[in-house]
C-alpha atoms as a PDB file:
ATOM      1  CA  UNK A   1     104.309 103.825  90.262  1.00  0.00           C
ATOM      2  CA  UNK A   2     104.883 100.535  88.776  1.00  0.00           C
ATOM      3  CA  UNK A   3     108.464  99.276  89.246  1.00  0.00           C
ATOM      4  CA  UNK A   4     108.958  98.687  85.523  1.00  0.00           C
ATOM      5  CA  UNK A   5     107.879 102.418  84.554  1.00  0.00           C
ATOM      6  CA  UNK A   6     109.958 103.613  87.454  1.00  0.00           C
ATOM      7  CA  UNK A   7     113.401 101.608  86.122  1.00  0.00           C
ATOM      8  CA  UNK A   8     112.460 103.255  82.475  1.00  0.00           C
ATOM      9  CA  UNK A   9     111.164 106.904  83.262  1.00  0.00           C
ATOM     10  CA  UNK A  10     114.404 107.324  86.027  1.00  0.00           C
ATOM     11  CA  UNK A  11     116.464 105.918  82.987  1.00  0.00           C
ATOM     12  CA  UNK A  12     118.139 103.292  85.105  1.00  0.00           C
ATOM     13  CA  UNK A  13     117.321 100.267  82.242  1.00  0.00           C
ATOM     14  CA  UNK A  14     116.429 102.106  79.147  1.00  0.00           C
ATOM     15  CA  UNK A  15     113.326 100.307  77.884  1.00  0.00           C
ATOM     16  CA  UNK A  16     110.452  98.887  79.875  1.00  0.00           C
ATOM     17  CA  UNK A  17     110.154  95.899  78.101  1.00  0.00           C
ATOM     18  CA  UNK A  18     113.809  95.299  79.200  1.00  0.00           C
ATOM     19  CA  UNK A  19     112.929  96.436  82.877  1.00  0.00           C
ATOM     20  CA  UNK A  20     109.799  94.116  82.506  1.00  0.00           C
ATOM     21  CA  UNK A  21     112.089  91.131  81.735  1.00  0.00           C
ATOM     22  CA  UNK A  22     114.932  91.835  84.648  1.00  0.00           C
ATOM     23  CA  UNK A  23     111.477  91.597  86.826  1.00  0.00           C
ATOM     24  CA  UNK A  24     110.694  88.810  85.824  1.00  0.00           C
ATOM     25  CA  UNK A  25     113.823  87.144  86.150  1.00  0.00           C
ATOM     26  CA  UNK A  26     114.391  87.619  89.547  1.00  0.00           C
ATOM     27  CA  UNK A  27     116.964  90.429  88.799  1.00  0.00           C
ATOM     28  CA  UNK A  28     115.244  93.033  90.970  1.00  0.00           C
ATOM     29  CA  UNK A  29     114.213  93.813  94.711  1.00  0.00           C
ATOM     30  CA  UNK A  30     112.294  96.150  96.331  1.00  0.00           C
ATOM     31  CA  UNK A  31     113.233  96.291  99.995  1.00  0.00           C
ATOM     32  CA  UNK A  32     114.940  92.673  99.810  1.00  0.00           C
ATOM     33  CA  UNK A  33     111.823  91.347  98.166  1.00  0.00           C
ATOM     34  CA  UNK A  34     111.520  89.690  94.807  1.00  0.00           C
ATOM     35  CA  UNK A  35     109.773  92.030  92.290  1.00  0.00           C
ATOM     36  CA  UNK A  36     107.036  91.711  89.493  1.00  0.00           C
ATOM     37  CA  UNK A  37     106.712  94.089  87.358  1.00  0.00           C
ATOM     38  CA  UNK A  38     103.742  95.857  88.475  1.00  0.00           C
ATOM     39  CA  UNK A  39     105.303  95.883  91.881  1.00  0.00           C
ATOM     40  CA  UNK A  40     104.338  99.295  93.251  1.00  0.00           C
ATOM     41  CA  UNK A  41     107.095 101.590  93.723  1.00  0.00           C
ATOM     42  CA  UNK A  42     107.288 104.669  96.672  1.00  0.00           C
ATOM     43  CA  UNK A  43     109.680 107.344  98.039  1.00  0.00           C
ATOM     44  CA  UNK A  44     112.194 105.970 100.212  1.00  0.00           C
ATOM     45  CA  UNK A  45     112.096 102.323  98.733  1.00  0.00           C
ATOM     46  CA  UNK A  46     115.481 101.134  98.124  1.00  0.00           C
ATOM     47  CA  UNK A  47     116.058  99.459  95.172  1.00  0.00           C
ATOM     48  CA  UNK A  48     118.335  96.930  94.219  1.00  0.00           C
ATOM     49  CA  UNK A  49     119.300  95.832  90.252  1.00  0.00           C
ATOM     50  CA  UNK A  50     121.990  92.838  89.279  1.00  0.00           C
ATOM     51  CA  UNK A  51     123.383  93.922  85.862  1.00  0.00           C
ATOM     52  CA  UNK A  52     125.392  90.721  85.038  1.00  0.00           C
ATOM     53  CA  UNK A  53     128.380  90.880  87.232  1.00  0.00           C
ATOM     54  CA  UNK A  54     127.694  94.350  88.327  1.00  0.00           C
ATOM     55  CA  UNK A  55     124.567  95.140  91.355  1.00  0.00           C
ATOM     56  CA  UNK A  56     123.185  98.547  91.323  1.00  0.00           C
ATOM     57  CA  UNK A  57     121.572  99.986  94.982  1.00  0.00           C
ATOM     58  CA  UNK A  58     119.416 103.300  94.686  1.00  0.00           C
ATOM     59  CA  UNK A  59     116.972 104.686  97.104  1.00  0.00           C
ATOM     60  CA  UNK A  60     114.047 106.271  95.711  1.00  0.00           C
ATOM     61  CA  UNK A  61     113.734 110.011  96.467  1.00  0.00           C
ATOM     62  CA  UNK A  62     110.946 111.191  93.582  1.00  0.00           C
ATOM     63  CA  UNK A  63     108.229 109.489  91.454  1.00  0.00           C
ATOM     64  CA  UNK A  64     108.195 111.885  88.570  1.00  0.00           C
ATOM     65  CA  UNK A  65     105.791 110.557  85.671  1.00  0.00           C
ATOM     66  CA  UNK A  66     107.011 110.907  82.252  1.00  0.00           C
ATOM     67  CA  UNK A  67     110.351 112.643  83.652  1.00  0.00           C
ATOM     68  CA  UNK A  68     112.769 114.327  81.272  1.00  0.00           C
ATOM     69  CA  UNK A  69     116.265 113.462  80.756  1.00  0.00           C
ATOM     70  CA  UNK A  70     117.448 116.215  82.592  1.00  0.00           C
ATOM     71  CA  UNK A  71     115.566 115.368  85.479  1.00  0.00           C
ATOM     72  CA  UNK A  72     115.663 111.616  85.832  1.00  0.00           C
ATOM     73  CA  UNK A  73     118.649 111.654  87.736  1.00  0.00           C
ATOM     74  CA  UNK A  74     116.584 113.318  90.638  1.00  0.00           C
ATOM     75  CA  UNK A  75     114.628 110.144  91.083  1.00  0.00           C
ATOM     76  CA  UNK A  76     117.045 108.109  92.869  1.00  0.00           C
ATOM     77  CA  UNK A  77     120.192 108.381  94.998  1.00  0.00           C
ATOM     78  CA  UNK A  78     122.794 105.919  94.171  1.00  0.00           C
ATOM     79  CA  UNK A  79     123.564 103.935  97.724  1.00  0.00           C
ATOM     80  CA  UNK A  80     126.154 101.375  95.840  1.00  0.00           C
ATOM     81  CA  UNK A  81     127.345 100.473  92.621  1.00  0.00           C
ATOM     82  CA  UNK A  82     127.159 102.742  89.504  1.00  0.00           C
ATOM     83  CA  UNK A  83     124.689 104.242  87.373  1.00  0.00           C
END
């Protein structure tokens, strides 16, 4: 899964054009590495955000495509900082 869709359907940023931007700003890593927005996503990739002053670190436990509310918290574990 792309790492844009994966930020939006896990409801981490809440629109993928914002997710799309914070890619392409430098503002996220997969596995320490600089990501582009079609950056391909998988289980156990950790994850790391910068929200401003705040950094948010999740590992990836489920790729779930179109994912509910109710079940987008099951996508990711929080490792450090807050969701």
């Amino acid at each position: 899964m792309r790492i844009d869709k994966f930020l939006k359907n896990s409801r981490i940023i809440k629109r993928r054009q914002v997710a799309k931007e914070a890619c392409e700003n430098g503002r996220v890593l997969i596995n320490g590495n600089v990501a582009k927005p079609g950056s391909i996503v998988e289980e156990d990739d950790i994850i790391e955000i910068a929200f401003g002053k705040s950094n948010l670190k999740v590992k990836v436990t489920d790729l779930i495509d179109g994912a509910k509310k109710s079940t987008a918290g099951e996508m990711y574990e929080v490792i450090d900082g807050e969701s």
